[in-house]
Protein backbone atom coordinates (compact mmCIF):
# COMPACT_ATOMS: atom_id res chain seq x y z
CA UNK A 1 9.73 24.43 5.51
CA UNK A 2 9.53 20.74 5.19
CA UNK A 3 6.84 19.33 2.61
CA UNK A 4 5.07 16.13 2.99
CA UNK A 5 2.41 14.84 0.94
CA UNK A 6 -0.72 13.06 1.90
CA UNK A 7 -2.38 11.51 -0.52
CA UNK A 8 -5.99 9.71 -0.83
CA UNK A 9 -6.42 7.55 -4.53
CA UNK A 10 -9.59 6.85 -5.08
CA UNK A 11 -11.69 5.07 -8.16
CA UNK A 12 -14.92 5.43 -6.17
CA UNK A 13 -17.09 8.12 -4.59
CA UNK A 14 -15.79 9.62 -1.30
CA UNK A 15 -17.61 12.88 -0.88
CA UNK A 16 -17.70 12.83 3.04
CA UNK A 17 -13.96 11.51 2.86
CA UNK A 18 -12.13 14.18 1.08
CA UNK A 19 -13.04 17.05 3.80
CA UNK A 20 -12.35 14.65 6.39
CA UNK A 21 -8.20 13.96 4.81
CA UNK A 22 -8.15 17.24 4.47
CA UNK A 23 -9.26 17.86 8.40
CA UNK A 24 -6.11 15.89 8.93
CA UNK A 25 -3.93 17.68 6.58
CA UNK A 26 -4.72 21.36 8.32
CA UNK A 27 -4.26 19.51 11.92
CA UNK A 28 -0.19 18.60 10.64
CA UNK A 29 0.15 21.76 9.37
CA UNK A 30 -1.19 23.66 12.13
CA UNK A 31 0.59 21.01 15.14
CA UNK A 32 3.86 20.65 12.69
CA UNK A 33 6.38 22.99 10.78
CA UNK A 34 5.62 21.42 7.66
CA UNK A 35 3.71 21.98 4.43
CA UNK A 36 1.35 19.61 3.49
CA UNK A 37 0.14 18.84 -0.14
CA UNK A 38 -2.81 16.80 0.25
CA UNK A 39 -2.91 14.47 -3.44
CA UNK A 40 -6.12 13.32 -4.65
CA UNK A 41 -5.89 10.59 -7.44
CA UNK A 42 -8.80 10.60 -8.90
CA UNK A 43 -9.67 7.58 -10.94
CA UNK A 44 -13.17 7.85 -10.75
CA UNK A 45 -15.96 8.22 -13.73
CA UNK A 46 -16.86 11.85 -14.98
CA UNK A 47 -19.63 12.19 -12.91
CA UNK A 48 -18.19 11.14 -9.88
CA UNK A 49 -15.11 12.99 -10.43
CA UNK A 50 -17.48 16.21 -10.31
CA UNK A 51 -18.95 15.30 -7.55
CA UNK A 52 -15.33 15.02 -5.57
CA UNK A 53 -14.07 18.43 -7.16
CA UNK A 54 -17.20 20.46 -5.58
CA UNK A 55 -16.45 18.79 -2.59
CA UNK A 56 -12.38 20.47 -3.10
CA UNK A 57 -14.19 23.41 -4.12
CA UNK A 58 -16.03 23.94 -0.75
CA UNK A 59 -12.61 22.89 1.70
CA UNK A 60 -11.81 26.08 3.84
CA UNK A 61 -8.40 27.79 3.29
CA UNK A 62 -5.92 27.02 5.39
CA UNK A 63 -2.28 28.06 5.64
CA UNK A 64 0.35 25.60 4.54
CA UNK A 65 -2.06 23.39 3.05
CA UNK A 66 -2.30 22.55 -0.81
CA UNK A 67 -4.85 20.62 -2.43
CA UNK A 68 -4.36 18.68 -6.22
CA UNK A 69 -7.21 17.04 -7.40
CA UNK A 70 -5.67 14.93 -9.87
CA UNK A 71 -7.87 13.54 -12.65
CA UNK A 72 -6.11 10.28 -14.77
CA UNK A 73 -5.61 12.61 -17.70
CA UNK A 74 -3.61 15.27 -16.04
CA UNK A 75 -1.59 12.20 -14.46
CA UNK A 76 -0.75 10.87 -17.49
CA UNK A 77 0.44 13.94 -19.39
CA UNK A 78 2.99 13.84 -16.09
CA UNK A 79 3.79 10.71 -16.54
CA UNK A 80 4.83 11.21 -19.94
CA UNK A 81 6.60 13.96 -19.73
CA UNK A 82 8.75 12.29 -15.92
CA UNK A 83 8.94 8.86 -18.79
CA UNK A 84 10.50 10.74 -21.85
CA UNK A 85 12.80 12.87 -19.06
CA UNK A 86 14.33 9.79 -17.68
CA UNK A 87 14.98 7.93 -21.09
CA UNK A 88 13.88 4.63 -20.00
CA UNK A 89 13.71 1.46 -22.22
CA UNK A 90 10.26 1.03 -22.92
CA UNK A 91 8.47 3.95 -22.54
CA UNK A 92 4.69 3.05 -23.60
CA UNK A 93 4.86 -0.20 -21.38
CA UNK A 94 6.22 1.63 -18.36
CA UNK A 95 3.49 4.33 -18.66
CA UNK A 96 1.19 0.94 -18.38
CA UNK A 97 2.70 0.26 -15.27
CA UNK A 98 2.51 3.11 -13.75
CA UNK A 99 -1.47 3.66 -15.22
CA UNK A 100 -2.88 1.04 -16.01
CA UNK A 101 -6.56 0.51 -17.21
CA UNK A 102 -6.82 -1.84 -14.04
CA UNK A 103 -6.98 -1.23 -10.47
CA UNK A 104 -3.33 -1.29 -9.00
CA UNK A 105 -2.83 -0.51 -5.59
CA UNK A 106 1.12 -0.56 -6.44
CA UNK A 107 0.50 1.53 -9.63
CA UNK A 108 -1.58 3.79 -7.24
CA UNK A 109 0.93 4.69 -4.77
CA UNK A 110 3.73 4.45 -7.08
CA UNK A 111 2.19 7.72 -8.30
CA UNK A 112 1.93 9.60 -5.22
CA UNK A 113 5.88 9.06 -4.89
CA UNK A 114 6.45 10.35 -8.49
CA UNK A 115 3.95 13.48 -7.55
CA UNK A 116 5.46 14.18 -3.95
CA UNK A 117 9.30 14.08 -5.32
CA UNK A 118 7.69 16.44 -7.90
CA UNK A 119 6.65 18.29 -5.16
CA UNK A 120 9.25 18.72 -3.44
CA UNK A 121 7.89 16.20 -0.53
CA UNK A 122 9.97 14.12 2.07
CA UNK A 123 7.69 11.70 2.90
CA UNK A 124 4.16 10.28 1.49
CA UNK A 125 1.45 9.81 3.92
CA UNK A 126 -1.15 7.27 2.41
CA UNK A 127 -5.28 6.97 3.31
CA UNK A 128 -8.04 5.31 1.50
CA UNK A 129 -11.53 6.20 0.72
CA UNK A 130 -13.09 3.37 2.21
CA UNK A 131 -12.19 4.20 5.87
CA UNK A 132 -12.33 7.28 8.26
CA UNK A 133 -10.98 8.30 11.55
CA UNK A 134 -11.83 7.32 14.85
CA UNK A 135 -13.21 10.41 17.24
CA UNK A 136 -12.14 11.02 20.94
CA UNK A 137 -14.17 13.35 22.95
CA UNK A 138 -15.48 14.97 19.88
CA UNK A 139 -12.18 15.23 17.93
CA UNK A 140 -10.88 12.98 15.26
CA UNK A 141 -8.31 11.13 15.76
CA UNK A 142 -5.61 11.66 13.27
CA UNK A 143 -2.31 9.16 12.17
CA UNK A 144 -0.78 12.33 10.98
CA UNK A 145 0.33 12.92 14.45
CA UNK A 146 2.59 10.41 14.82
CA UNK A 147 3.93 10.64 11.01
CA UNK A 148 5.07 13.78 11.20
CA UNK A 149 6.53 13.21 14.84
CA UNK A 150 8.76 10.34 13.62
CA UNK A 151 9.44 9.99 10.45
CA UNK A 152 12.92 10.54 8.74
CA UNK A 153 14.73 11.15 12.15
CA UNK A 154 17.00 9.34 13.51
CA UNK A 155 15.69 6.72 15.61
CA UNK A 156 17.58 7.70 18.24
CA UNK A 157 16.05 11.76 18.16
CA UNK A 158 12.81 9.92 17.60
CA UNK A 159 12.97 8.46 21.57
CA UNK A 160 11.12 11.17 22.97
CA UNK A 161 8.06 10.88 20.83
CA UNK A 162 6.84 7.40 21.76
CA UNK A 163 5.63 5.95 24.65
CA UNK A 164 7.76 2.70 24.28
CA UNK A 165 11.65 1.97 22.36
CA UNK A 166 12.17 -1.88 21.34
CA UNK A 167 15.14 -0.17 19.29
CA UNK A 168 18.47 -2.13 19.20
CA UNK A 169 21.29 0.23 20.16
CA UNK A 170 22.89 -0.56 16.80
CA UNK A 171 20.33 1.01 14.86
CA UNK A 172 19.85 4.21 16.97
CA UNK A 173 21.82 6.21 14.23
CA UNK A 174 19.69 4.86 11.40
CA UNK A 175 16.39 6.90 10.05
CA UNK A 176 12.80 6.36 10.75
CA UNK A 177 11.69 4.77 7.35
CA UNK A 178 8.17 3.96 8.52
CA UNK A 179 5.61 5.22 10.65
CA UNK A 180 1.92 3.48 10.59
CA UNK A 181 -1.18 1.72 12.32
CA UNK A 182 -3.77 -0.78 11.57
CA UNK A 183 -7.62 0.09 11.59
CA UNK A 184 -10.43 -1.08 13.59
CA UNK A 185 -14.17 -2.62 12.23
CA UNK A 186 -14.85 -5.02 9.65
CA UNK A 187 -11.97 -7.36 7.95
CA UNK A 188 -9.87 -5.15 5.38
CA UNK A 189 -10.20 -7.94 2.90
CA UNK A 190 -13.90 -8.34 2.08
CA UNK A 191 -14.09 -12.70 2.97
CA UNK A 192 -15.55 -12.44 5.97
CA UNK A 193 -18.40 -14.06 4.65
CA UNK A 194 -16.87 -16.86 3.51
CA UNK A 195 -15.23 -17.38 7.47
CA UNK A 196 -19.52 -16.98 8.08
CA UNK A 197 -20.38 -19.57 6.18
CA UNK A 198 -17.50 -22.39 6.52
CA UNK A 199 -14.77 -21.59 8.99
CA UNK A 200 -12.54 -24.92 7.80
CA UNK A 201 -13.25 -23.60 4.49
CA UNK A 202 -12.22 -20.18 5.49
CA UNK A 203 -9.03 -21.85 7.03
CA UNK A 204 -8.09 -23.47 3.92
CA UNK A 205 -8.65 -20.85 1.88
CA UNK A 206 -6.55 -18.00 3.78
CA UNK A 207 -3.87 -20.68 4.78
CA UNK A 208 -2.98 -20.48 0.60
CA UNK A 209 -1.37 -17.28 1.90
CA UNK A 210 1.21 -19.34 3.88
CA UNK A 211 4.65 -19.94 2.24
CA UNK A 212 4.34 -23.43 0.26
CA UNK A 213 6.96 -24.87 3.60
CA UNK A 214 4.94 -23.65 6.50
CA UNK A 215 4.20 -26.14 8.90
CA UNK A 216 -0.02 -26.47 9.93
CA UNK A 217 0.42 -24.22 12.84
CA UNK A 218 2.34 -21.65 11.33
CA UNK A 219 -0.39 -21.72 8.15
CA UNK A 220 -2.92 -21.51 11.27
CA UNK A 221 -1.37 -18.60 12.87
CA UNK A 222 -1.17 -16.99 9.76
CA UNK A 223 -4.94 -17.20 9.10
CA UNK A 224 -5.77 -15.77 12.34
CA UNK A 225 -3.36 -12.86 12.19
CA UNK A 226 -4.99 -12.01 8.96
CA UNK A 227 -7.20 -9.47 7.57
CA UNK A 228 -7.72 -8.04 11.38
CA UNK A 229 -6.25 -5.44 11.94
CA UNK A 230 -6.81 -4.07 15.92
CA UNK A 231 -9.68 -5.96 16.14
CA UNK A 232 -12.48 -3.31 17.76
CA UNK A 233 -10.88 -1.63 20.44
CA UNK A 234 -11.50 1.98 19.99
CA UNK A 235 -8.88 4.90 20.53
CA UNK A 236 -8.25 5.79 24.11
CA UNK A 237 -5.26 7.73 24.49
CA UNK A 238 -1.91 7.54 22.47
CA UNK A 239 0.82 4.18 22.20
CA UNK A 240 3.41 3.64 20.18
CA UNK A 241 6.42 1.72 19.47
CA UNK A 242 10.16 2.70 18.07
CA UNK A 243 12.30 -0.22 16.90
CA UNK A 244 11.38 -3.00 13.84
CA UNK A 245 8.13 -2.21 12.87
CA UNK A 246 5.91 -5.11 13.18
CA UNK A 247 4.11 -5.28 9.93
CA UNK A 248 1.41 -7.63 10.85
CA UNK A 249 -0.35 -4.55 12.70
CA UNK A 250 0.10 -2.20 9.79
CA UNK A 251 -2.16 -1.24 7.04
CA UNK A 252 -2.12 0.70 3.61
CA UNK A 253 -4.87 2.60 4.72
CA UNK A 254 -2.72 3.80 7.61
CA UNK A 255 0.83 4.15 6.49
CA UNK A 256 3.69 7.08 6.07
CA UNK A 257 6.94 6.55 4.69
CA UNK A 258 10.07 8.38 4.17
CA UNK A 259 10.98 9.61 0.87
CA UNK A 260 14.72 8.09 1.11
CA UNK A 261 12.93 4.28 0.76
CA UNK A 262 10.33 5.18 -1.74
CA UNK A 263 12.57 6.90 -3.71
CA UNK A 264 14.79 4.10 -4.05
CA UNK A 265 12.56 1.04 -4.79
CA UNK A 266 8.92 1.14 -5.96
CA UNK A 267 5.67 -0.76 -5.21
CA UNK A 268 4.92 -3.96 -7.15
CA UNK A 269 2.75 -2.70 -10.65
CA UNK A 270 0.13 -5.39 -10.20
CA UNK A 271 -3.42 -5.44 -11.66
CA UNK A 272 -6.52 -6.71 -9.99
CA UNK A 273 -4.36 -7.74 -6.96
CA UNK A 274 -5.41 -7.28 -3.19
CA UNK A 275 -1.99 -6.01 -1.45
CA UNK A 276 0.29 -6.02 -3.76
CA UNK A 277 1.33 -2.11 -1.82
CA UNK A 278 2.79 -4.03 1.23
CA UNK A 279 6.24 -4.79 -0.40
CA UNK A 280 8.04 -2.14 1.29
CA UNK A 281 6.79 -2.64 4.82
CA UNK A 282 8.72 -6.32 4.12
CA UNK A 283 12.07 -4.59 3.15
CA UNK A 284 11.97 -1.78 5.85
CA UNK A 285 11.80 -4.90 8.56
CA UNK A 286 14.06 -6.92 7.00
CA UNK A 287 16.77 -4.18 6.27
CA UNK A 288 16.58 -3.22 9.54
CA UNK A 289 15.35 0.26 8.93
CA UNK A 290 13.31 1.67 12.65
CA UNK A 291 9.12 2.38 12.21
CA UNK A 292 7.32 3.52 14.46
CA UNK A 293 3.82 1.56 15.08
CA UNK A 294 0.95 3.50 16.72
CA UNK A 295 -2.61 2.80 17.66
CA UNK A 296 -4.32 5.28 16.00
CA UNK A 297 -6.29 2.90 14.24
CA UNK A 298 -8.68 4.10 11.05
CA UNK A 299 -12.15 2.54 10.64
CA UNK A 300 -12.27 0.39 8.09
CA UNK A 301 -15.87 -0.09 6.35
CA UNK A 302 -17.16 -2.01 2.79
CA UNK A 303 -18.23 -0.07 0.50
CA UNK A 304 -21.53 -2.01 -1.37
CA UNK A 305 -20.60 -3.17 -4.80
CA UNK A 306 -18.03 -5.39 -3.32
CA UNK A 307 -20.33 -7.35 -2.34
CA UNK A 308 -23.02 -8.41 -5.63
CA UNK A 309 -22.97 -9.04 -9.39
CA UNK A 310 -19.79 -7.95 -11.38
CA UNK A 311 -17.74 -5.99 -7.64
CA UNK A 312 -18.10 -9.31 -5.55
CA UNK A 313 -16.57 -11.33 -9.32
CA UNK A 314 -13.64 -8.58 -9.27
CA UNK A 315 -13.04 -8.58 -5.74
CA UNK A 316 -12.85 -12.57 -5.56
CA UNK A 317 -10.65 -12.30 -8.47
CA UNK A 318 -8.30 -9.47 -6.93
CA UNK A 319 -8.11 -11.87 -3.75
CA UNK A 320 -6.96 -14.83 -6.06
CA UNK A 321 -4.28 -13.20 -8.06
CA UNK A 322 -2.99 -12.25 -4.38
CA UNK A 323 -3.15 -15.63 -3.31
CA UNK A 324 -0.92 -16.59 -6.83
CA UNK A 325 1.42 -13.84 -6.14
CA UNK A 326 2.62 -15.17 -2.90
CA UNK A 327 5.01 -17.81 -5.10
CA UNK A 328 6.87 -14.94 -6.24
CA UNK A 329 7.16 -12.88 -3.17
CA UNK A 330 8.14 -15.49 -1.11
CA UNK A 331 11.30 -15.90 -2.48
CA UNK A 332 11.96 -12.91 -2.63
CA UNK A 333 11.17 -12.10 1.70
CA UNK A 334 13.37 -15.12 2.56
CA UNK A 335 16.46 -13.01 0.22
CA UNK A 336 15.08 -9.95 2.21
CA UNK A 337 15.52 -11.04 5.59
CA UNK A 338 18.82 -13.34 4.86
CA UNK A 339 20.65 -10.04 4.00
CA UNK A 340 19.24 -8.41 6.73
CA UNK A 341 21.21 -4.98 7.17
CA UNK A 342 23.30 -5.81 4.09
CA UNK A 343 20.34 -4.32 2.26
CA UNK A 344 21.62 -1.17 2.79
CA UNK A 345 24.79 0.84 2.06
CA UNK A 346 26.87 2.70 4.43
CA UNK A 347 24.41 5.97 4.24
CA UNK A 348 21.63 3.37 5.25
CA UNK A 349 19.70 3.66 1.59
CA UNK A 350 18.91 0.88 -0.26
CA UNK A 351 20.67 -1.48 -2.21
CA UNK A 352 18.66 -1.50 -5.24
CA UNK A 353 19.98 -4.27 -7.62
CA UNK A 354 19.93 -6.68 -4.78
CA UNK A 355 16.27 -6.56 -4.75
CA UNK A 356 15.89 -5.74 -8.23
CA UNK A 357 18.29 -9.39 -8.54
CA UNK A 358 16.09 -11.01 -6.18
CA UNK A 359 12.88 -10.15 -7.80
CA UNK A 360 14.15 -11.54 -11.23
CA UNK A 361 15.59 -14.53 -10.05
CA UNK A 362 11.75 -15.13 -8.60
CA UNK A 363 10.43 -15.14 -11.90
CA UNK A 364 11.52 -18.54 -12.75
CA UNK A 365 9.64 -20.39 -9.63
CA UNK A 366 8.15 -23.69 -10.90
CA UNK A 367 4.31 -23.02 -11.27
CA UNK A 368 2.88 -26.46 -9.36
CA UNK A 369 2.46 -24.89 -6.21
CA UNK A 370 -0.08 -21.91 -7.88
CA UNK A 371 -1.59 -25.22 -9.83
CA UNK A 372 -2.34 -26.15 -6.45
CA UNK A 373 -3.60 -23.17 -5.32
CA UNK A 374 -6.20 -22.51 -7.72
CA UNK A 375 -7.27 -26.32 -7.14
CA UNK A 376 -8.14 -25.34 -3.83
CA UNK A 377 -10.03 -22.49 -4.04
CA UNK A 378 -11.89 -24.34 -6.81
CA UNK A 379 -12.49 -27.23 -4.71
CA UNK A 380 -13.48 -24.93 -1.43
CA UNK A 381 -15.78 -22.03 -3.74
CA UNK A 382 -17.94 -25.44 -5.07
CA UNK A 383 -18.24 -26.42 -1.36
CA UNK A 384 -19.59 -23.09 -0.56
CA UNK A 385 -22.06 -22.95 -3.23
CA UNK A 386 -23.89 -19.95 -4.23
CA UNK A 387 -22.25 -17.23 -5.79
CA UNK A 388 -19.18 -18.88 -4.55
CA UNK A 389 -19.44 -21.94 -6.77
CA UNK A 390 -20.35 -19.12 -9.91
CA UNK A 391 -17.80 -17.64 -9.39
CA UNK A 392 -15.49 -21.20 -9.15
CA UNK A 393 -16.85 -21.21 -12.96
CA UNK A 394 -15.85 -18.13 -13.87
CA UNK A 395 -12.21 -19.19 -12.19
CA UNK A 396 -11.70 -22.42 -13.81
CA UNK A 397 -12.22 -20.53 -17.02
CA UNK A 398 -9.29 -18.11 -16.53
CA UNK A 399 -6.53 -20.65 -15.17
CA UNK A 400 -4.07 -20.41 -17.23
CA UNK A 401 -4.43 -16.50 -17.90
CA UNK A 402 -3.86 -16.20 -14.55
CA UNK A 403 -0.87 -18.32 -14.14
CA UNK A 404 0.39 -16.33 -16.87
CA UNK A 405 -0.08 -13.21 -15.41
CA UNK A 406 0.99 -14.21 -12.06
CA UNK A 407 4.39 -14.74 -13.57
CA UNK A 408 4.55 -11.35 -15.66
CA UNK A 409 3.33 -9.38 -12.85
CA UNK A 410 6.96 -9.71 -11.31
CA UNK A 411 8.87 -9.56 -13.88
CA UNK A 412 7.18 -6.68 -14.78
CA UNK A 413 8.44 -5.49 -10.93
CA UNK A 414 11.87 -6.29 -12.03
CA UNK A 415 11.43 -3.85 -14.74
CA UNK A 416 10.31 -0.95 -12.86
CA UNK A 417 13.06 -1.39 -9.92
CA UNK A 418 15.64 -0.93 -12.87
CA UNK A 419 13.30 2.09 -14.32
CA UNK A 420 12.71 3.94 -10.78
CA UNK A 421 15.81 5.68 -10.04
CA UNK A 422 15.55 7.61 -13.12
CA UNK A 423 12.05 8.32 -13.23
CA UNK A 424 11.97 9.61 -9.82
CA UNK A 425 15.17 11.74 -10.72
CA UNK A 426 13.10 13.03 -13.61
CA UNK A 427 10.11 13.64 -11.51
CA UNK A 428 11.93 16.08 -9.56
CA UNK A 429 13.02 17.95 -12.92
CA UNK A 430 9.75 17.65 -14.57
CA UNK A 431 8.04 19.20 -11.93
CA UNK A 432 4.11 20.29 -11.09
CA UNK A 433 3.91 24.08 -12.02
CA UNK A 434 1.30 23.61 -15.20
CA UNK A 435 0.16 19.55 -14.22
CA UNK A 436 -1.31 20.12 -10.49
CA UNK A 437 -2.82 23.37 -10.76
């Protein structure tokens, strides 16, 4: 029986969301011939972590579903044990990278794949704990649906489970790397106040996203793609594409991939960074691997210390270091999609030291442009005033820490890319047997 993993990280309290995931993992286990392992990361402090393991405690049995609760002690004895398997240079700072004291949303995920090859997993199925499902005459409406319908297939047996093919005929023999959706409700980066208070402000700030050579309406176009999602159009009945996933209507929260690009190349390792998960949705496109893109959105809702004292400082500061980021990446997409299908080999995987190349070559990107950037959002967070212009202070006092960091953060990418194939090999070996009891 095929085994997939679904897994919900979490550094926060998500009582009501861990029976709901695991809602979804019984419905693809009872609709699909699969096994699902649903993985819960738990980062969280003692108490909450108690609070989440009563809530395992009290999920219903249910056949061909297994739950891990996961605290970060029991993932780090794995990860030492997959690290010293593999022999990698560096041992103590790749165990950083893959746990870091810091929030990583790479790091995160990049866990999960370790844990499902462990497993025994073919594909990792990723939601968050700050959303939940939408509900259609009384039943939730679950992504899993169209995961476990797609993914890994060839695109061309995948046909008959979508309700619309923009699939080239050339790719028809290639697999399903990707299947995801967006979410509806409020922005899923938490600036929506900003856009509230100063809309040219929240222009100028989101255009910093933009690639330093995009022309004013492509910068504008960007800013009001972003952050979205579907809007607020609720879940009516099912749509969904086949062909090259467009990744401007996809979100973390709402994402499965298959093992054979996961397994091959990680997720950037970033700290403190606001989407530094998407990089494989950019080399799925851009290799011209199929996805699938449904509409069964997730809601998407804040949860309150984003919003005052020491969460709105870290959140501002996560949203920075992703503006920073974007002179590394950039690089790095226009190698991407240049290559195109040469990204991959004649069995359609990955060709790893391409992007491991690319991503090393980014390193050395001349720093003005993030000079710039940080000028800006200066400049706009003073015009806002507030907490804003606090937290402008706070900003101005880190500037070259971040720069610094911005830079290390992907050569610290490089790193892992040249690490992964033998830790997930390891993985595998290691196993689960004593870890995820």
């Amino acid at each position: 029986m095929r085994r997939v993993c679904l897994t919900l990280p979490t550094n926060r309290e998500c009582v009501a969301t861990i029976p709901a995931v695991h809602g979804e993992a019984v419905y693809g286990a009872e609709t699909f011939d699969v096994e699902v392992h649903l993985l819960i990361l738990d980062s969280s402090d003692e108490a909450t972590f108690a609070l989440h393991a009563k809530a395992v405690a009290e999920l219903p049995a249910a056949a061909n579903v297994v739950v891990h609760h996961v605290d970060e002690e029991r993932q780090r004895a794995f990860l030492r044990q997959v690290i010293q398997r593999s022999g990698v240079a560096e041992p103590e700072l790749v165990l950083d990278l893959m746990l870091p004291d810091a929030v990583s949303y790479g790091a995160c995920t990049n866990r999960a794949f370790l844990i499902a090859g462990a497993l025994g997993c073919q594909a990792v199925l990723r939601r968050d704990s700050d959303s939940d499902y939408q509900v259609l005459d009384g039943e939730p409406v679950f992504p899993v649906h169209h995961e476990l319908l797609s993914l890994g297939k060839r695109a061309a047996d995948a046909v008959p489970g979508v309700t619309d093919v923009e699939l080239e005929p050339a790719l028809a023999e290639r697999p399903v790397s990707l299947v995801g959706s967006s979410f509806i409700g409020e922005l899923s980066v938490d600036i929506g106040e900003i856009r509230e208070l100063d809309p040219a402000v929240y222009y100028e700030v989101v255009g910093l996203w933009a690639d330093a050579g995009a022309s004013e309406k492509e910068r504008r176009e960007l800013v009001d793609d972003s952050f979205v999602g579907s809007g607020t159009e609720p879940f009516s009945a099912d749509r969904s594409t086949l062909g090259s996933p467009d990744i401007w209507r996809l979100d973390m929260c709402n994402i499965g991939f298959d093992h054979e690009v996961y397994e091959r190349v990680p997720l950037p390792p970033a700290t403190a960074t606001i989407g530094s998960d998407y990089f494989l949705l950019h080399l799925i496109r851009d290799a011209a691997l199929p996805g699938v893109v449904h509409n069964r959105n997730i809601v998407n809702h804040y949860t309150p210390e984003r919003r005052t004292g020491p969460g709105f400082t870290a959140y501002q500061l996560r949203f920075t270091k992703f503006l920073l980021s974007m002179l590394y990446f950039y690089p790095v997409y226009h190698d991407m999609e240049a290559a195109g299908g040469l990204l991959l080999d004649e069995q359609h995987h990955v060709r790893v030291a391409a992007i491991a190349g690319s991503v090393r070559r980014s390193a050395g990107a001349d720093r003005a442009e993030n000079i710039r950037r940080l000028d800006v959002l200066d400049r706009s967070y003073r015009q806002l005033g507030g907490k804003y212009a606090e937290f402008a202070d706070h900003l101005r006092s880190l500037r070259e820490r971040l720069l610094d960091e911005a830079q290390a953060d992907i050569e610290y990418f490089a790193l892992l890319i040249d690490a992964w194939g033998p830790l997930v090999q390891a993985s595998k070996a290691v196993g689960t047997d004593q870890l995820l009891r």
